[in-house]
Protein backbone atom coordinates (compact mmCIF):
# COMPACT_ATOMS: atom_id res chain seq x y z
CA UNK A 1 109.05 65.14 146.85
CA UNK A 2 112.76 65.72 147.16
CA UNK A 3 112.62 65.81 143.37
CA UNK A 4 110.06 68.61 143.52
CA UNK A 5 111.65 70.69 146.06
CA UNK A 6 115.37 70.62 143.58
CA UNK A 7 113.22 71.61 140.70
CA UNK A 8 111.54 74.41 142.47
CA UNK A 9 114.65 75.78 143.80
CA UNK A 10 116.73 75.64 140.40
CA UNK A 11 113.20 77.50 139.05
CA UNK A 12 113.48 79.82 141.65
CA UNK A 13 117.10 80.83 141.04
CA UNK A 14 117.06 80.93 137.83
CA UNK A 15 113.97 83.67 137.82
CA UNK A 16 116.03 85.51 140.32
CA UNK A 17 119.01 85.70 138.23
CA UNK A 18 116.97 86.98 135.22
CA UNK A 19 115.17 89.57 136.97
CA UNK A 20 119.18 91.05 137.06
CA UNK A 21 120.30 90.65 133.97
CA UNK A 22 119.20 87.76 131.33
CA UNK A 23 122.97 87.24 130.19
CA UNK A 24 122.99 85.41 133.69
CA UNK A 25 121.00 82.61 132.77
CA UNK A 26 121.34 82.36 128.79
CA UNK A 27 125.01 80.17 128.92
CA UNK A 28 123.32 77.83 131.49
CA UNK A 29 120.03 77.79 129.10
CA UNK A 30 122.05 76.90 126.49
CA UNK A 31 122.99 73.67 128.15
CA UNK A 32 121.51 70.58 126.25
CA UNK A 33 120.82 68.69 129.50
CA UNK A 34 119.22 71.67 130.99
CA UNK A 35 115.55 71.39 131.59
CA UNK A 36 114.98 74.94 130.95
CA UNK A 37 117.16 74.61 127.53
CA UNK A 38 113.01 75.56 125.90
CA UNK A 39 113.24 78.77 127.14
CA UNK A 40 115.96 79.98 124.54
CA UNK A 41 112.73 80.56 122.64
CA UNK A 42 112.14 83.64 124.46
CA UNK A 43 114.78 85.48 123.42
CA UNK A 44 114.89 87.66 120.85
CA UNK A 45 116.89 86.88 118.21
CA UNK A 46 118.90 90.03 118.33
CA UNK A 47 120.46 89.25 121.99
CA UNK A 48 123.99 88.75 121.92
CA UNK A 49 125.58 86.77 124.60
CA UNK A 50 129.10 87.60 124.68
CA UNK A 51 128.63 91.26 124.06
CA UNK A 52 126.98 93.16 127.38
CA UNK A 53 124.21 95.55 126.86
CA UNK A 54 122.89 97.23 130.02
CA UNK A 55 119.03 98.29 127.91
CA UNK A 56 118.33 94.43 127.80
CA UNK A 57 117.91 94.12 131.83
CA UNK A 58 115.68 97.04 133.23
CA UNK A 59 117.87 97.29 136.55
CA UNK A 60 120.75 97.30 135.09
CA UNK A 61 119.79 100.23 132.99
CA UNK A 62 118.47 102.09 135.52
CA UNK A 63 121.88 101.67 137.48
CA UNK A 64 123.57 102.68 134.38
CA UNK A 65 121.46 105.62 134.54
CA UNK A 66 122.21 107.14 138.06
CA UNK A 67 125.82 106.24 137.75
CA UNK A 68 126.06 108.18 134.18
CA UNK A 69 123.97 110.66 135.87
CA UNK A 70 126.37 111.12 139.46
CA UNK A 71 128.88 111.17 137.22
CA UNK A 72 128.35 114.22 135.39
CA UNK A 73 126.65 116.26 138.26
CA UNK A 74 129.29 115.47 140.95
CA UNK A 75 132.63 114.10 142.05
CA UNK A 76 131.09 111.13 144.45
CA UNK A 77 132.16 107.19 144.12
CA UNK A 78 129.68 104.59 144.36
CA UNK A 79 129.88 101.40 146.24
CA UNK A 80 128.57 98.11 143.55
CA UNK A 81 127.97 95.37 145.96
CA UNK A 82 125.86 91.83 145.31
CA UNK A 83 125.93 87.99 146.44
CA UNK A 84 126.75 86.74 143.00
CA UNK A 85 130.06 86.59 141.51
CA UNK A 86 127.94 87.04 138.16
CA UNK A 87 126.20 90.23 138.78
CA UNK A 88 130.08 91.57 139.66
CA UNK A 89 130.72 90.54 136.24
CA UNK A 90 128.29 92.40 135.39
CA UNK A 91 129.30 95.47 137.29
CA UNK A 92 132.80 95.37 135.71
CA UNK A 93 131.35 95.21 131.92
CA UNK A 94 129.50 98.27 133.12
CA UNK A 95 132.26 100.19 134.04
CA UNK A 96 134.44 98.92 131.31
CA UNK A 97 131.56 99.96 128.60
CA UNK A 98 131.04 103.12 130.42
CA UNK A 99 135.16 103.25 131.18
CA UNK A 100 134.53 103.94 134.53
CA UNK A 101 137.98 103.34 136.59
CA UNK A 102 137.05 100.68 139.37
CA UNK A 103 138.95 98.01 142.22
CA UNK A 104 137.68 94.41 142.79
CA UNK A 105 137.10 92.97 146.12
CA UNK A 106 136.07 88.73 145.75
CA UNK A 107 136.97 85.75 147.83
CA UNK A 108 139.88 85.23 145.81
CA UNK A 109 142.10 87.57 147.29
CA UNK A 110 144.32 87.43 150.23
CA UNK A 111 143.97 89.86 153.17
CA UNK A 112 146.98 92.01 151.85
CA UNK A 113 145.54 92.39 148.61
CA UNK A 114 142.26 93.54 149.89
CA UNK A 115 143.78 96.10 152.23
CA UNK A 116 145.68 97.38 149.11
CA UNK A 117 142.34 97.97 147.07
CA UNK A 118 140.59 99.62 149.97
CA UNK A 119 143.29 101.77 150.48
CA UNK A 120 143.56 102.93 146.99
CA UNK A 121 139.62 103.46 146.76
CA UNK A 122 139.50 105.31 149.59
CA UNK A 123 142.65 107.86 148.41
CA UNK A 124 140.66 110.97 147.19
CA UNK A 125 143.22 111.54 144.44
CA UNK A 126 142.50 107.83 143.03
CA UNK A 127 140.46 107.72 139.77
CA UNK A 128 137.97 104.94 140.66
CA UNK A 129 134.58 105.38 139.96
CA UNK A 130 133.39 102.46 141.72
CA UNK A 131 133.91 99.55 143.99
CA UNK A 132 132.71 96.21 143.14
CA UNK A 133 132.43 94.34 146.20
CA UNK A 134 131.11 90.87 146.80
CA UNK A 135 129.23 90.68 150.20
CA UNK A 136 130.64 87.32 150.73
CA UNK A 137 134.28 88.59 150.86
CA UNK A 138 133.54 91.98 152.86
CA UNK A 139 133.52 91.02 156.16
CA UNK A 140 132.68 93.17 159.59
CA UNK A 141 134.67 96.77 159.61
CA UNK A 142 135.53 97.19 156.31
CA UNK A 143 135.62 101.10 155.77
CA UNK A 144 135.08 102.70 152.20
CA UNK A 145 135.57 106.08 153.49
CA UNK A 146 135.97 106.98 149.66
CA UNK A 147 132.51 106.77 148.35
CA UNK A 148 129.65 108.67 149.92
CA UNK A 149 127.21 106.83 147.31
CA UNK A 150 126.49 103.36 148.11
CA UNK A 151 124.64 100.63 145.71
CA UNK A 152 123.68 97.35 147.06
CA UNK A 153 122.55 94.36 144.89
CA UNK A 154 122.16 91.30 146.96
CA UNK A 155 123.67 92.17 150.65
CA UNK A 156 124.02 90.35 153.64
CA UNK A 157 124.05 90.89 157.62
CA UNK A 158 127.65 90.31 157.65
CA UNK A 159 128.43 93.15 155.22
CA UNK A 160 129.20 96.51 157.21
CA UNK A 161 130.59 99.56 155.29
CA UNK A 162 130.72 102.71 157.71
CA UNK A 163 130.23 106.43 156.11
CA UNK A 164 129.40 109.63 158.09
CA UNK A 165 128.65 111.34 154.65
CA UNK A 166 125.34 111.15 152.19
CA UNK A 167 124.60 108.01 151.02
CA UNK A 168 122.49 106.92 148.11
CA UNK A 169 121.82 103.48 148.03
CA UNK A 170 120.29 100.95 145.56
CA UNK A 171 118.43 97.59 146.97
CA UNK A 172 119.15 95.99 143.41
CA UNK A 173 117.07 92.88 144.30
CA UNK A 174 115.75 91.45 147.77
CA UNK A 175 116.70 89.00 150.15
CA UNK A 176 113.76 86.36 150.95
CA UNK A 177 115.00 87.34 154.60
CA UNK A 178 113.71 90.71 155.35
CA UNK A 179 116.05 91.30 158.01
CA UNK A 180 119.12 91.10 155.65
CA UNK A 181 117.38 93.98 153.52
CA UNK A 182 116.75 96.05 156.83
CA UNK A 183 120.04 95.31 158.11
CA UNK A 184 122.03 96.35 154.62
CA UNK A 185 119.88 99.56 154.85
CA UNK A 186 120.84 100.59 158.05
CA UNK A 187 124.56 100.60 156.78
CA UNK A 188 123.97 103.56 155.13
CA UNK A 189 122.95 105.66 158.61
CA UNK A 190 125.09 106.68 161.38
CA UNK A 191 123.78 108.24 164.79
CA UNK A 192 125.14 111.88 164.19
CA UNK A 193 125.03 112.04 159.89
CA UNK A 194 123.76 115.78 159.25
CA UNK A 195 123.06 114.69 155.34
CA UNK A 196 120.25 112.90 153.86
CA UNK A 197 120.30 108.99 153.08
CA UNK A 198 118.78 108.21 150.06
CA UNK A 199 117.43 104.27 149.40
CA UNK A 200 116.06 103.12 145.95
CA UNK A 201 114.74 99.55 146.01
CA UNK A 202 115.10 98.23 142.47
CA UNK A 203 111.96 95.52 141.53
CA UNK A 204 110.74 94.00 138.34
CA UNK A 205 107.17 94.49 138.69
CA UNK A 206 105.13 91.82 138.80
CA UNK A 207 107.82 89.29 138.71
CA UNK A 208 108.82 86.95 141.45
CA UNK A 209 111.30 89.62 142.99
CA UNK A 210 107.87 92.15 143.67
CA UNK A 211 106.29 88.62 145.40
CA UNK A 212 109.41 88.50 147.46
CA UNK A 213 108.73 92.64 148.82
CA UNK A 214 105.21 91.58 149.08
CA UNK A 215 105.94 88.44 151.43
CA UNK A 216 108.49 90.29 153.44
CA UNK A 217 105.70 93.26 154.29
CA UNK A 218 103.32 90.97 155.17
CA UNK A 219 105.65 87.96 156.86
CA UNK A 220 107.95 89.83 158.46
CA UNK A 221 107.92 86.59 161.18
CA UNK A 222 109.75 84.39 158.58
CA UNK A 223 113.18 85.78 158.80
CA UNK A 224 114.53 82.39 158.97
CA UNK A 225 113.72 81.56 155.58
CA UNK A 226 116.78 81.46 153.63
CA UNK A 227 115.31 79.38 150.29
CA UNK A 228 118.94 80.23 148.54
CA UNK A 229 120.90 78.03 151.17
CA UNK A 230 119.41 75.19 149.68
CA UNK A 231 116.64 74.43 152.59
CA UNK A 232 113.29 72.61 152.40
CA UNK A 233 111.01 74.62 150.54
CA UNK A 234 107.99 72.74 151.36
CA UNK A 235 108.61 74.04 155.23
CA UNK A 236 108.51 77.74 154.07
CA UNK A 237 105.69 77.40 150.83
CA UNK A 238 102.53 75.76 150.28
CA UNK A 239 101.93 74.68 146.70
CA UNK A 240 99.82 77.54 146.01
CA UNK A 241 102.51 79.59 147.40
CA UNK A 242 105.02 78.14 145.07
CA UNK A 243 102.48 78.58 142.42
CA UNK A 244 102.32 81.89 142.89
CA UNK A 245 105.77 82.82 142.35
CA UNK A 246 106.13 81.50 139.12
CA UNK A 247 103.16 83.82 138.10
CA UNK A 248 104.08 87.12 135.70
CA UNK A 249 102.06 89.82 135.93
CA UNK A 250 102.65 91.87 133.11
CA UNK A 251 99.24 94.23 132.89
CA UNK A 252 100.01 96.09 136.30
CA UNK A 253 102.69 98.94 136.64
CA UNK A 254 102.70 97.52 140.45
CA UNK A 255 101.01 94.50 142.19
CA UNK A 256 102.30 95.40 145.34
CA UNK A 257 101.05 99.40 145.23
CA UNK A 258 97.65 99.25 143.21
């Protein structure tokens, strides 16, 4: 059983980091002692692991989109934010690619260093674009007064950024916890904010990230569930539950709005 609940788990996280972007799990895939080492199969021989390319994850192109896009049409910043250290990676060959100018907040800096990045996004003469944040590492009261444009991949509770100013922010995937998801979109709204607040929820459709929306709409009593911190699946999923994540629906534009 305790077998069954690893393997489930490492299946789970593995889907979730391919809904992002499929660079995420192709190193780890190409593992010999990796269970999952079969699925190399499904990539097309064309896909290039060591050179990024934002078209081969359908998020990620979309964010390349409305960046390119609020780029040209106006002089805000955008806030990059997610749980994973990879999808920052991610971020940065983005803005590289794109040559965005950007700053770099991670658990690997001291306080001093972090105050020194926030302070030079938030200078409106500065030239970055964006600021790739990991959720982990931005703690209660940090203030990005520079960027009135906020994205959010993965973001948790403890993650506050306040802005009086409009907001547009993109839910790039979401949190089995539907609180976490409510909580990081209630960052972007302050009592008193004249301008609109824009939220864009980014899902692959039909994938195990639209199952995730669905159970959060209709569970909204399981915000305890937190299947990434490594607890007991079993207590949260039956086996047809579990079943039913691993299911692809790929003849439906939407299995959650039909």
């Amino acid at each position: 059983e305790c077998g069954a609940t690893a393997s489930a788990l490492s299946f789970i996280t593995h889907l979730k980091k391919l809904c992002n972007h499929p660079y995420l799990v192709y190193e780890e895939l190409q593992k010999s002692d990796n269970r999952f080492h079969c699925c190399l199969d499904l990539f097309p021989d064309s896909f290039q692991a060591k050179k990024f390319d934002p078209s081969t994850s359908g998020k990620m192109k979309v964010l390349d989109y409305i960046l390119a896009v609020t780029r040209k049409t106006t002089d805000d910043k955008f806030v990059l934010v997610s749980n994973y250290t990879q999808t920052i990676d991610q971020f940065v060959e983005l803005c590289k690619l794109r040559g965005y100018g950007y700053v770099r907040l991670d658990g690997s800096m001291s306080i001093k260093q972090r105050a020194k990045i926030v302070e030079k996004f938030n200078d409106p003469e500065s030239s970055e674009f964006c600021f790739l944040l990991s959720s982990k590492a931005g703690g209660c009261g940090l203030n990005l007064i520079g960027a009135n444009r906020q994205v959010f991949a993965e973001l948790r509770p403890r993650m506050r950024i306040r802005k009086t100013l409009a907001c547009r922010l993109v839910m790039f995937d979401p949190d089995w916890n539907p609180a976490n998801d409510d909580q990081a979109m209630a960052r972007v709204w302050r009592d008193g904010q004249k301008k609109n607040c824009f939220i864009y929820r980014l899902l692959a459709t039909g994938s195990i990230e639209e199952k995730m929306f669905q159970r959060q709409t209709h569970k909204k009593a399981l915000s305890s569930c937190v299947v990434d911190a490594g607890q007991d699946v079993a207590r949260h999923f039956s086996s047809d539950q579990l079943k039913e994540l691993f299911k692809l629906e790929t003849d439906t534009p939407s299995d959650t709005h039909t």
